[in-house]
N, C-alpha and C. Protein backbone atom coordinates (compact mmCIF):
# COMPACT_ATOMS: atom_id res chain seq x y z
N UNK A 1 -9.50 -9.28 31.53
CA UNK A 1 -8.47 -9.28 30.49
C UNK A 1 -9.02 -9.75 29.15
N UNK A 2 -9.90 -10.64 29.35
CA UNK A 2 -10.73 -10.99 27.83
C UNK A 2 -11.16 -10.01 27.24
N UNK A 3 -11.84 -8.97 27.59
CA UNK A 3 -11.87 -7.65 26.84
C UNK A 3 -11.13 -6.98 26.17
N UNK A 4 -9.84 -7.00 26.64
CA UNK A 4 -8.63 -6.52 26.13
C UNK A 4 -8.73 -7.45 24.75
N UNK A 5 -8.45 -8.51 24.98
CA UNK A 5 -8.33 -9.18 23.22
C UNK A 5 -9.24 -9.15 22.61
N UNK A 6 -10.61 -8.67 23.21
CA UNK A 6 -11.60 -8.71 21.88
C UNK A 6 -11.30 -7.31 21.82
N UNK A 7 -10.60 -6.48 21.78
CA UNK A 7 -10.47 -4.78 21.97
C UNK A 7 -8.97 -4.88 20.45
N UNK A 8 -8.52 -5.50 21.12
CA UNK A 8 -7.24 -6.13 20.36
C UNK A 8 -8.07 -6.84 18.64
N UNK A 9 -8.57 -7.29 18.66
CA UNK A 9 -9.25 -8.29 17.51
C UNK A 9 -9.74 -7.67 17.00
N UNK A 10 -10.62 -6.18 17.21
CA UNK A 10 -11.51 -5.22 16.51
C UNK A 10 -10.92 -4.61 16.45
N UNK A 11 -9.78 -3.87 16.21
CA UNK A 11 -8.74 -3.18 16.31
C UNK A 11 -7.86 -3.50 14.72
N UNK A 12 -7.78 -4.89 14.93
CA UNK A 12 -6.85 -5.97 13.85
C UNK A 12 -8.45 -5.96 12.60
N UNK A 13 -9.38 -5.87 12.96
CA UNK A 13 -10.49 -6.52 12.03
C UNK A 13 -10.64 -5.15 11.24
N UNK A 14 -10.64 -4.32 12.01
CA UNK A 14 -10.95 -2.95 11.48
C UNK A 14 -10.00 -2.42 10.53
N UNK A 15 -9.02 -2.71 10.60
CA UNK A 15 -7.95 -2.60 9.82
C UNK A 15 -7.79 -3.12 9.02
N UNK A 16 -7.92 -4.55 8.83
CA UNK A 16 -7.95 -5.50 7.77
C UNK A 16 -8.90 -5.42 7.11
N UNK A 17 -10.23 -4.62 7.12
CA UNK A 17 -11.78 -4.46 6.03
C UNK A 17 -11.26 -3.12 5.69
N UNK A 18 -10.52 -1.96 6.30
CA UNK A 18 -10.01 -0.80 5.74
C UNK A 18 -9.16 -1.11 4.60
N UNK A 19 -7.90 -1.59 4.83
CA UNK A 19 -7.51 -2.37 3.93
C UNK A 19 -8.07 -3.01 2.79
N UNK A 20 -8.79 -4.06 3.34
CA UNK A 20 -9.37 -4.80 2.14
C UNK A 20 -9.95 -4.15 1.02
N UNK A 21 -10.57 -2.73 1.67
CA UNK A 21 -12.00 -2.00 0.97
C UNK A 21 -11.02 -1.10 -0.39
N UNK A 22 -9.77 -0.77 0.43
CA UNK A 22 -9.08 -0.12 -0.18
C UNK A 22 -8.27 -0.54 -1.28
N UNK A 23 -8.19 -1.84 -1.02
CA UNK A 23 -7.40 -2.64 -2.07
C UNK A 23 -7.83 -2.86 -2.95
N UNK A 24 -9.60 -3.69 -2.94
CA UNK A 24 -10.45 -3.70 -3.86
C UNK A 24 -10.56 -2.93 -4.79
N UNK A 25 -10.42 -1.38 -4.27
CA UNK A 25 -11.06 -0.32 -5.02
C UNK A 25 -10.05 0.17 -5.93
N UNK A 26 -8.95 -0.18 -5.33
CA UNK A 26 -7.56 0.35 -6.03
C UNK A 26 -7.13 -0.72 -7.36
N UNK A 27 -7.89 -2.16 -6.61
CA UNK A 27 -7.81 -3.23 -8.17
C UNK A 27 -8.41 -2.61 -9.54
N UNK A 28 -9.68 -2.08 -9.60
CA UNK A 28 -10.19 -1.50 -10.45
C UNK A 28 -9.36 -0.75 -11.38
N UNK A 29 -8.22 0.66 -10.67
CA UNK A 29 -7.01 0.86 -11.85
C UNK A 29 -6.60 -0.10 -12.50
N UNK A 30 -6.36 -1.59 -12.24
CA UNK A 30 -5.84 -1.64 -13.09
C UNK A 30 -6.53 -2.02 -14.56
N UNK A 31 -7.87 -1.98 -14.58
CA UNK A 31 -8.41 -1.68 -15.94
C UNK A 31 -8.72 -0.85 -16.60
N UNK A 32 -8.29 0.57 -15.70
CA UNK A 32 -8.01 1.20 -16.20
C UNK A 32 -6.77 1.53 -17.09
N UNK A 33 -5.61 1.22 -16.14
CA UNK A 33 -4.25 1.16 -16.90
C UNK A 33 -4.25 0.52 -18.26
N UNK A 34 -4.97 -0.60 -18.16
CA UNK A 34 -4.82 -1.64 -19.33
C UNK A 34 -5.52 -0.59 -20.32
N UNK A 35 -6.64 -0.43 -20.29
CA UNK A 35 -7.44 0.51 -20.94
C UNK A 35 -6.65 2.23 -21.79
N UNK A 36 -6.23 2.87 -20.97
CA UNK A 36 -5.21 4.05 -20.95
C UNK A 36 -3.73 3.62 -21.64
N UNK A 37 -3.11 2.53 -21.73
CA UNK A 37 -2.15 1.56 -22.64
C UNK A 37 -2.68 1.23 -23.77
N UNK A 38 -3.56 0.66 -23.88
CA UNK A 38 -3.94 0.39 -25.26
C UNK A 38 -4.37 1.48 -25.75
N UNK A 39 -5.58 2.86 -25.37
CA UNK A 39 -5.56 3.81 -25.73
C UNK A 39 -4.38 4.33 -26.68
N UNK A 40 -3.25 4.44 -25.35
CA UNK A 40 -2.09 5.27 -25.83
C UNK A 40 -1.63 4.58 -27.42
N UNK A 41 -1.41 3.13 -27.49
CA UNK A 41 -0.86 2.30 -28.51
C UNK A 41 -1.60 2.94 -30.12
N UNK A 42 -3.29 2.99 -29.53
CA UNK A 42 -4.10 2.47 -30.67
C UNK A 42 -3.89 4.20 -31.14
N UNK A 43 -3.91 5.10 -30.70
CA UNK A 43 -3.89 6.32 -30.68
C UNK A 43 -2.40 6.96 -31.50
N UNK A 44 -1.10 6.49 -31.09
CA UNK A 44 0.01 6.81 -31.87
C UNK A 44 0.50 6.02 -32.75
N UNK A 45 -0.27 4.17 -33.07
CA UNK A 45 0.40 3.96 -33.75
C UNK A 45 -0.72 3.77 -35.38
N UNK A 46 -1.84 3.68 -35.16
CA UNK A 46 -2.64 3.30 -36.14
C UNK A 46 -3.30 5.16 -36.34
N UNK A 47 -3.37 6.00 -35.75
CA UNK A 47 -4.14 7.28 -35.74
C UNK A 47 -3.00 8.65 -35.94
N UNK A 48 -1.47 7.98 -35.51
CA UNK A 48 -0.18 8.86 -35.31
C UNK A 48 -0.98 10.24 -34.98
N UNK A 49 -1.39 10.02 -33.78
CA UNK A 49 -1.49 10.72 -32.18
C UNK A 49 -1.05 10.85 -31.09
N UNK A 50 -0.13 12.08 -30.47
CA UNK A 50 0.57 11.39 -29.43
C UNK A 50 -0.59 11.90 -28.43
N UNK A 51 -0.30 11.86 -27.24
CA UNK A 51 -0.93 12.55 -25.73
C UNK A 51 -0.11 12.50 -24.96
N UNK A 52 0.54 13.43 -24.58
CA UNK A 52 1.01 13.27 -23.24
C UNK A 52 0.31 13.32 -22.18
N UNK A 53 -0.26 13.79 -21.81
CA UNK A 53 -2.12 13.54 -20.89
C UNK A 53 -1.75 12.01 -20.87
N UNK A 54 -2.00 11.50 -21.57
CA UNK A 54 -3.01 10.47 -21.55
C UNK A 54 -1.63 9.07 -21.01
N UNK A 55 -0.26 9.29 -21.60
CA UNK A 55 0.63 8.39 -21.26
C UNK A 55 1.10 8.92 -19.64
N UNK A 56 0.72 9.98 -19.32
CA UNK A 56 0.84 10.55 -17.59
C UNK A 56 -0.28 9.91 -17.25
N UNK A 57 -1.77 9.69 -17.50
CA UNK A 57 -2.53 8.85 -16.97
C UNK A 57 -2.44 7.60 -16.73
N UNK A 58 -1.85 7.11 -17.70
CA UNK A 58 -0.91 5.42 -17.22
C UNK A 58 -0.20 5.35 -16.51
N UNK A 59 0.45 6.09 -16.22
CA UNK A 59 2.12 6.08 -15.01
C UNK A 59 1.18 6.73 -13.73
N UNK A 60 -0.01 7.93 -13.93
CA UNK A 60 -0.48 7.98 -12.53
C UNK A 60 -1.45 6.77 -12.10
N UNK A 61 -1.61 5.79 -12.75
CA UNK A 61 -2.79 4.54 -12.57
C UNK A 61 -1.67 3.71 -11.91
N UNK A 62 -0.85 3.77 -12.81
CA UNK A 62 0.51 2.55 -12.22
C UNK A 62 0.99 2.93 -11.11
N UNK A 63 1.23 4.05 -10.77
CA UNK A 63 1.78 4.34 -9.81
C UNK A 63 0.60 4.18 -8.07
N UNK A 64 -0.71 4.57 -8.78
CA UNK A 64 -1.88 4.63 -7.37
C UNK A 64 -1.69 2.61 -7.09
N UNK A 65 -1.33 1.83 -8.26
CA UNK A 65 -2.13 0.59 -8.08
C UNK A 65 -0.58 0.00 -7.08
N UNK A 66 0.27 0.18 -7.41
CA UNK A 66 1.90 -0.02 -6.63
C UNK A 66 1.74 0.50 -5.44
N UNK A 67 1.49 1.85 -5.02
CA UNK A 67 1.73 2.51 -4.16
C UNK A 67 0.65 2.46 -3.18
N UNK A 68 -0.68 2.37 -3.97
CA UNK A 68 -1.89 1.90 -3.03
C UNK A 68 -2.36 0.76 -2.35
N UNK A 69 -2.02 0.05 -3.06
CA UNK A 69 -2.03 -1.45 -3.09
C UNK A 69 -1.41 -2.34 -2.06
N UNK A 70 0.12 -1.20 -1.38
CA UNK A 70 0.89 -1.78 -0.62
C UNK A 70 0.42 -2.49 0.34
N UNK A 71 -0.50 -1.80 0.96
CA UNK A 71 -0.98 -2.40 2.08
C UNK A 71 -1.69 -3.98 2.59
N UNK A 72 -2.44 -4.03 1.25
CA UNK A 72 -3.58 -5.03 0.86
C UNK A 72 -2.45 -6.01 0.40
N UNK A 73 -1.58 -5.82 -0.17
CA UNK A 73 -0.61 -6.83 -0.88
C UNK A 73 0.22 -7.49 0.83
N UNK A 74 0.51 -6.27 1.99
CA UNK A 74 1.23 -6.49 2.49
C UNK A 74 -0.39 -7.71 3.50
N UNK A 75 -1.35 -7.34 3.72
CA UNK A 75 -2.22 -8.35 4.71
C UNK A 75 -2.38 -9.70 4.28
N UNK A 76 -2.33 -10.03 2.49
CA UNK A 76 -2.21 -10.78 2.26
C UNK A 76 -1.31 -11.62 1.56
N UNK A 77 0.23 -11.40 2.78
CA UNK A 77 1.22 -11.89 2.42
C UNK A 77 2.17 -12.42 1.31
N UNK A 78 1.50 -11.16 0.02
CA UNK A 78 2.08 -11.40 -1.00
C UNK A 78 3.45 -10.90 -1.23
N UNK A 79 4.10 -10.26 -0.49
CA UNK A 79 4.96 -9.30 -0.78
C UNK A 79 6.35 -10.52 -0.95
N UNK A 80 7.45 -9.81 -1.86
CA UNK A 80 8.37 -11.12 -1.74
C UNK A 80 9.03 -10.80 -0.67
N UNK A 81 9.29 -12.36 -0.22
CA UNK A 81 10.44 -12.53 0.94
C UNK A 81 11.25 -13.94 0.52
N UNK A 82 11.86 -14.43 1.50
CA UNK A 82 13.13 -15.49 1.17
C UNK A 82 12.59 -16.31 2.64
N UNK A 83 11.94 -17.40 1.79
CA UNK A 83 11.13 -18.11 3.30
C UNK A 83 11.80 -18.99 3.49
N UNK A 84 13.10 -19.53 2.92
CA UNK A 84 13.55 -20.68 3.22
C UNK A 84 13.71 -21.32 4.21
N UNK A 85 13.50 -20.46 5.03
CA UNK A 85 13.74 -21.01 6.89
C UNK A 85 12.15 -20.90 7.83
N UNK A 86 11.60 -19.75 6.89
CA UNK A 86 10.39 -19.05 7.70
C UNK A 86 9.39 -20.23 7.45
N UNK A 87 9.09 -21.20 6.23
CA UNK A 87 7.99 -21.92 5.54
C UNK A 87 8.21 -22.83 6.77
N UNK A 88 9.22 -23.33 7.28
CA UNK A 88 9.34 -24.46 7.92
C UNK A 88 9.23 -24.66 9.68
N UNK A 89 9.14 -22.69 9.78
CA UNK A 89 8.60 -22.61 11.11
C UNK A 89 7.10 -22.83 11.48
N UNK A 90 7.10 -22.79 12.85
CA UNK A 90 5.74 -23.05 13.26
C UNK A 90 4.95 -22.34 13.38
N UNK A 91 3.72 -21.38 13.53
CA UNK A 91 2.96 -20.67 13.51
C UNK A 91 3.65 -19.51 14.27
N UNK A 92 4.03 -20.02 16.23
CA UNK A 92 4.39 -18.96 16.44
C UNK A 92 5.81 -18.80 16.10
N UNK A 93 6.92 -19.68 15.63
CA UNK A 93 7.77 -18.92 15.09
C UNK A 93 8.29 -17.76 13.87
N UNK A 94 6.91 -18.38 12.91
CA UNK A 94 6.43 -17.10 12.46
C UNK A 94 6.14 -15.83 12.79
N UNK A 95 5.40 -16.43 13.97
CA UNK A 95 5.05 -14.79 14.35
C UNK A 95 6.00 -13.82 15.16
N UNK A 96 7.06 -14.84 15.56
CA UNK A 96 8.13 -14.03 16.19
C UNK A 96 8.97 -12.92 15.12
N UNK A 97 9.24 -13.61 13.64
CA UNK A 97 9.82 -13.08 13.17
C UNK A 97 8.71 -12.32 11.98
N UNK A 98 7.70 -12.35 11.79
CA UNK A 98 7.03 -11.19 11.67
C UNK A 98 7.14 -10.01 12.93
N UNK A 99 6.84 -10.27 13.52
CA UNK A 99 7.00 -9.25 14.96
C UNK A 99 8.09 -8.83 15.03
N UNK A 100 9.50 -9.83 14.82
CA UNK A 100 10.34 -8.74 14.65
C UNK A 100 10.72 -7.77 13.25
N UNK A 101 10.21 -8.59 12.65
CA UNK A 101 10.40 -7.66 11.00
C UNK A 101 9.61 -6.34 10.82
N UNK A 102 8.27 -6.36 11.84
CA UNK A 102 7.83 -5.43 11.39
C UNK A 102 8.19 -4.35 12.72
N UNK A 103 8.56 -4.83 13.62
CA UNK A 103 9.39 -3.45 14.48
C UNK A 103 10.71 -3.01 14.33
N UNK A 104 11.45 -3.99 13.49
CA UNK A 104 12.91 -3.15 13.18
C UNK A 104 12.87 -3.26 11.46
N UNK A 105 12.12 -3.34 10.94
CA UNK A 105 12.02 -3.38 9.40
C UNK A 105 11.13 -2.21 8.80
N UNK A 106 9.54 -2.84 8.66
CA UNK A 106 8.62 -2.17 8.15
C UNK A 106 8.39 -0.62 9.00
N UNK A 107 8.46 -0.91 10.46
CA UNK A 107 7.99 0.38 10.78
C UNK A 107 9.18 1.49 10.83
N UNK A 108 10.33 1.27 10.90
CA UNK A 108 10.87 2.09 10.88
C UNK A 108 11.41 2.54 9.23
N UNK A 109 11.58 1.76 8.61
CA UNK A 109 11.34 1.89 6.94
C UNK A 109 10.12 3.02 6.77
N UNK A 110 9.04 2.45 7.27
CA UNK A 110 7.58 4.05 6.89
C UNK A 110 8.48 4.73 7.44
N UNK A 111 8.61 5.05 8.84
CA UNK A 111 8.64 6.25 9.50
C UNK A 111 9.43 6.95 8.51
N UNK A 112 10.88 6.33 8.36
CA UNK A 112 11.89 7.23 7.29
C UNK A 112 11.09 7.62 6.37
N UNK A 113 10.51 6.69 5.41
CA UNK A 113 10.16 7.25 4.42
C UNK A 113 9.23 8.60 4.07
N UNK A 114 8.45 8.69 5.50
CA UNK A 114 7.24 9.51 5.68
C UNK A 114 8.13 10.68 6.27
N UNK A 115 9.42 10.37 7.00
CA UNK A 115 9.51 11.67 7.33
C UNK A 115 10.60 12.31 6.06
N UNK A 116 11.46 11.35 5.60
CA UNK A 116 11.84 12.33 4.14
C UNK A 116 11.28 12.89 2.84
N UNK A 117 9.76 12.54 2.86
CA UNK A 117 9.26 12.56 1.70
C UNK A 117 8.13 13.49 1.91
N UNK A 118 7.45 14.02 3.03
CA UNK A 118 7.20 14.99 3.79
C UNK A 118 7.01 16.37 2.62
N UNK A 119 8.29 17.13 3.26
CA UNK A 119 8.55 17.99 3.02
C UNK A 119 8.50 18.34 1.13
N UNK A 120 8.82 17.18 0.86
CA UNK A 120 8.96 17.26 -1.04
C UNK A 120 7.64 16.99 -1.32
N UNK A 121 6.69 16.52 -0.55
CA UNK A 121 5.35 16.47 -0.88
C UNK A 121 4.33 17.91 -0.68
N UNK A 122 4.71 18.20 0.52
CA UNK A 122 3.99 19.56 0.72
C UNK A 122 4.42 21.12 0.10
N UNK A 123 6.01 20.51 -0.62
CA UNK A 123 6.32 21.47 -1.32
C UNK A 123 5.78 21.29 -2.83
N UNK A 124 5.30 20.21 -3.44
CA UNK A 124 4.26 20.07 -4.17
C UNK A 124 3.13 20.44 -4.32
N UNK A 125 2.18 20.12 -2.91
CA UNK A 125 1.31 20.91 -3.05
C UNK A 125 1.35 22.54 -3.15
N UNK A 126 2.06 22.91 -2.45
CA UNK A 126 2.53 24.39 -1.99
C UNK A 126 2.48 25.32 -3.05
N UNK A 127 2.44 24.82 -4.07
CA UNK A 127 2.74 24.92 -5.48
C UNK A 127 1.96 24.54 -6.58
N UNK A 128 1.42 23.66 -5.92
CA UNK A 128 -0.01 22.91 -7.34
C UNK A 128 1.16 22.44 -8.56
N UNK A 129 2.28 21.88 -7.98
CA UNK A 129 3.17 21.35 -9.15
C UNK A 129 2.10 20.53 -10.08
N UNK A 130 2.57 20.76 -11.32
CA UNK A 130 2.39 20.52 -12.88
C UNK A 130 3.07 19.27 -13.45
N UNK A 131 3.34 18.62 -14.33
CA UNK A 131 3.89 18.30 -14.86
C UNK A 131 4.66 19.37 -16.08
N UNK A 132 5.93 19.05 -16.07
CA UNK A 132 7.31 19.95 -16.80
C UNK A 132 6.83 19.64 -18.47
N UNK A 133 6.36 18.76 -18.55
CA UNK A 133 6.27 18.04 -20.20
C UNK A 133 5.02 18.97 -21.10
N UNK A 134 5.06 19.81 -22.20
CA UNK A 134 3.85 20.68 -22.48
C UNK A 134 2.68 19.42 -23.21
N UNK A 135 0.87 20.18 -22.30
CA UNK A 135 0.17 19.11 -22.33
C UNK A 135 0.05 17.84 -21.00
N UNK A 136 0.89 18.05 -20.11
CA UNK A 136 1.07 16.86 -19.50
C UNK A 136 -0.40 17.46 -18.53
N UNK A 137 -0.47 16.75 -17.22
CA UNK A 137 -1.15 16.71 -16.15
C UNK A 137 -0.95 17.92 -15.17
N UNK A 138 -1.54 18.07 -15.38
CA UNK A 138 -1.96 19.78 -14.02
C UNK A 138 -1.66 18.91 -12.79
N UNK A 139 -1.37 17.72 -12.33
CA UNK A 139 -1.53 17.59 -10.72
C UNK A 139 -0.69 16.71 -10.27
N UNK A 140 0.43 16.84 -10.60
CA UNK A 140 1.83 15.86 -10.08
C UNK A 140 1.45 15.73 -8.14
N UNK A 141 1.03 17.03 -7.83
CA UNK A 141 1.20 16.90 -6.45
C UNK A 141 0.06 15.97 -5.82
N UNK A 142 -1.04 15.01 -6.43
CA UNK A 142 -1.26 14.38 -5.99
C UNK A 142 -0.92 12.81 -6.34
N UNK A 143 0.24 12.83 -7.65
CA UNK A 143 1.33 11.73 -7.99
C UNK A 143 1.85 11.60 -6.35
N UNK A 144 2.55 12.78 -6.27
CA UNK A 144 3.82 12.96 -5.39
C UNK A 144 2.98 12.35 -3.74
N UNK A 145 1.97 12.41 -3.45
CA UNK A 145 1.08 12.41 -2.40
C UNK A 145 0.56 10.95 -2.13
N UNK A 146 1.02 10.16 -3.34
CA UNK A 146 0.90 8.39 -3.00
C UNK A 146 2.15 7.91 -2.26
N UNK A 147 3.03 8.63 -2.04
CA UNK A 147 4.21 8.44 -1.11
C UNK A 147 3.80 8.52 0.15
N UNK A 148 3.04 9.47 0.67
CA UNK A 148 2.22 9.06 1.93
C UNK A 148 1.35 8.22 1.87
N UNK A 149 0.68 8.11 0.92
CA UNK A 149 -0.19 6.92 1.08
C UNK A 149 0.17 5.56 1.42
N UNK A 150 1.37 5.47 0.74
CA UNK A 150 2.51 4.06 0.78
C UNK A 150 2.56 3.90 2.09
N UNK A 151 3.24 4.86 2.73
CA UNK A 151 3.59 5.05 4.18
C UNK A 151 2.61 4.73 4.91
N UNK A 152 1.28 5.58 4.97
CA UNK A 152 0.25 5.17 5.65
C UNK A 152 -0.29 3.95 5.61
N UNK A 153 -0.62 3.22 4.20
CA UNK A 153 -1.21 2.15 4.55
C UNK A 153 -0.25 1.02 4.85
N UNK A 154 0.90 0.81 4.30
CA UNK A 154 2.13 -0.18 5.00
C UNK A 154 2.27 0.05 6.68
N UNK A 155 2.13 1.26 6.98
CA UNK A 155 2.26 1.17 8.58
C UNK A 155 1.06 0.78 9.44
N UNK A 156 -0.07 1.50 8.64
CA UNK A 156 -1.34 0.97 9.44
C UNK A 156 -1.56 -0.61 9.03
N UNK A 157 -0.94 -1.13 8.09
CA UNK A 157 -1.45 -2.70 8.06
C UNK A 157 -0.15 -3.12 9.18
N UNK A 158 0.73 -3.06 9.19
CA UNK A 158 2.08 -3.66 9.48
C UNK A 158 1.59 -3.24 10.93
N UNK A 159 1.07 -2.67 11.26
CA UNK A 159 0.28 -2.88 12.92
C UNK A 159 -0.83 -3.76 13.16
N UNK A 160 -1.71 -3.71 12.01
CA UNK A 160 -2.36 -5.06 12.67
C UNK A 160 -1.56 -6.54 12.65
N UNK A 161 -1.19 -6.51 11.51
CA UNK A 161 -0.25 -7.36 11.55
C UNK A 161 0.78 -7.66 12.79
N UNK A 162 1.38 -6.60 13.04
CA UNK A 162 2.22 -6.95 14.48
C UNK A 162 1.32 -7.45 15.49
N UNK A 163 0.01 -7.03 15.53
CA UNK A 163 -0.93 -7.20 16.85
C UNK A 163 -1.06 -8.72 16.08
N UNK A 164 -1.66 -9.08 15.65
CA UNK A 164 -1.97 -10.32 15.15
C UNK A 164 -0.91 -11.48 15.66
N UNK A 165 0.53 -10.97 15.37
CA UNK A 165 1.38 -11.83 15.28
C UNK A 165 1.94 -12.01 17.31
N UNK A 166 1.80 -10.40 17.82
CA UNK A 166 2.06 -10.67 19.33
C UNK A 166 0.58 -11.25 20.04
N UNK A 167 -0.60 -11.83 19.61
CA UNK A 167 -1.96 -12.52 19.88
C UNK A 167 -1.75 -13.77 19.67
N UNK A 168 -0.88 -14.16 18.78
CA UNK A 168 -0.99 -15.59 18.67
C UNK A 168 0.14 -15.87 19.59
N UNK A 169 1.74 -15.21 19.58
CA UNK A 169 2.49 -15.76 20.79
C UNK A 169 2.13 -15.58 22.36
N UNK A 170 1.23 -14.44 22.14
CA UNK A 170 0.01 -14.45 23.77
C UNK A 170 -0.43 -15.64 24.08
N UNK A 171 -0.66 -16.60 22.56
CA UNK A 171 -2.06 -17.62 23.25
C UNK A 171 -3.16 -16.60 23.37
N UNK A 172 -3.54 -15.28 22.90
CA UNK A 172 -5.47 -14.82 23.27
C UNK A 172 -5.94 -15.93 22.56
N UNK A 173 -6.92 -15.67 22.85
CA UNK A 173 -8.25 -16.29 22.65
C UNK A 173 -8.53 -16.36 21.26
N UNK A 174 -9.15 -16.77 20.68
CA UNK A 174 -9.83 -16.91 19.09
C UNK A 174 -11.13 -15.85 19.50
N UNK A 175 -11.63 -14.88 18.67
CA UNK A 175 -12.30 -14.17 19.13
C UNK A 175 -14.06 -14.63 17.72
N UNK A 176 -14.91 -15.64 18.23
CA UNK A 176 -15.79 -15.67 17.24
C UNK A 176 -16.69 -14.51 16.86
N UNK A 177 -16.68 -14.11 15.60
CA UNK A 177 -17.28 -13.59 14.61
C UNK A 177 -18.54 -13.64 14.37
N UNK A 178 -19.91 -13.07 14.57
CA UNK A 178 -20.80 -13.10 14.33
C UNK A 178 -21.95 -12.52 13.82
C-alpha cells in the first residue's frame, strides 16, 4: 500500500511543477500588460494615436494573466474565501472542507463551465473569429480559448489539491523528496 501513496504524491507533485511552470510563465504578461498600457497612454495622449491592435493586446494579456493564472493562484491558496471558521480549524479539518469544496464546488463549477463554453469556443475557431472593431486582432478565437484553459487548469489543480487534502485525512505517509 506504500506504493500507492508515493503513486499518489507524484501524481500531486507533478501537477503542482505543471502548475507552477505555468504560472511563472504566465507572470511575465504581466509586464507585458504594464508595458502595452503605457504604450497605449503614451501613444494617444502625447502622439494623438489611437490603436486598436494594441488596446486588444492589453485586454488579451489581461485576460491570459486572470484566466491562466487560475490555477497557480488556486495551489497557492490565494484565491478569496471567508475563513472565519476555516483559519481556526485544524489541518485535517481543513482538509475536510477543502475536499468538500472542491467536489461539490470547484469541480463541478469547471465541468459546467467547460461544458457551456465548449461549443462557443469551437464555434470560434470554426470561423477564425476576428475582432468586430476595424484594425482590431485577427484572433479572438484564441481570446475565447482561455475559457478552457480556466477550466483545465482549475480542475487539474483542484485535483491535486483534493488528493492532497484526502492524504492528509488518510494519515499517508510524508513522502521524502530527493
Amino acid at each position: 500500500m506504500k506504493s500507492g501513496w508515493i503513486v499518489l504524491h507524484r501524481v500531486v507533485a507533478g501537477i503542482d511543477q505543471l502548475t507552477e511552470k505555468t504560472g511563472q510563465l504566465i507572470s511575465w504578461f504581466n509586464l507585458l500588460l504594464v508595458l502595452s498600457v503605457c504604450l497605449v497612454v503614451l501613444l494617444r495622449y502625447f502622439l494623438n494615436i489611437g490603436s486598436i491592435a494594441l488596446q486588444e493586446t492589453a485586454m488579451y494579456f489581461h485576460a491570459l494573466i486572470f484566466l491562466g493564472a487560475s490555477g497557480y493562484t488556486l495551489k497557492h491558496q490565494e484565491h478569496v474565501r471567508v475563513d472565519v471558521f476555516y483559519r481556526r480549524m485544524s489541518p485535517k479539518g481543513q482538509a475536510l472542507v477543502n475536499s468538500l469544496g472542491t467536489l461539490f464546488l470547484l469541480i463541478p463549477v469547471c465541468l459546467f463551465i467547460g461544458f457551456m463554453s465548449w461549443e462557443y469556443v469551437v464555434r470560434s475557431w470554426s470561423i477564425m473569429e476576428t475582432s468586430t472593431d476595424p484594425g482590431g486582432l485577427p484572433a479572438v478565437f484564441l481570446l475565447k480559448s482561455l475559457i478552457l484553459f480556466l477550466v483545465f487548469s482549475l480542475f487539474l489543480q483542484g485535483i491535486a489539491e483534493l488528493l492532497r487534502s484526502l492524504m492528509l485525512l488518510a494519515n499517508a505517509p510524508e513522502v521524502q523528496h530527493g
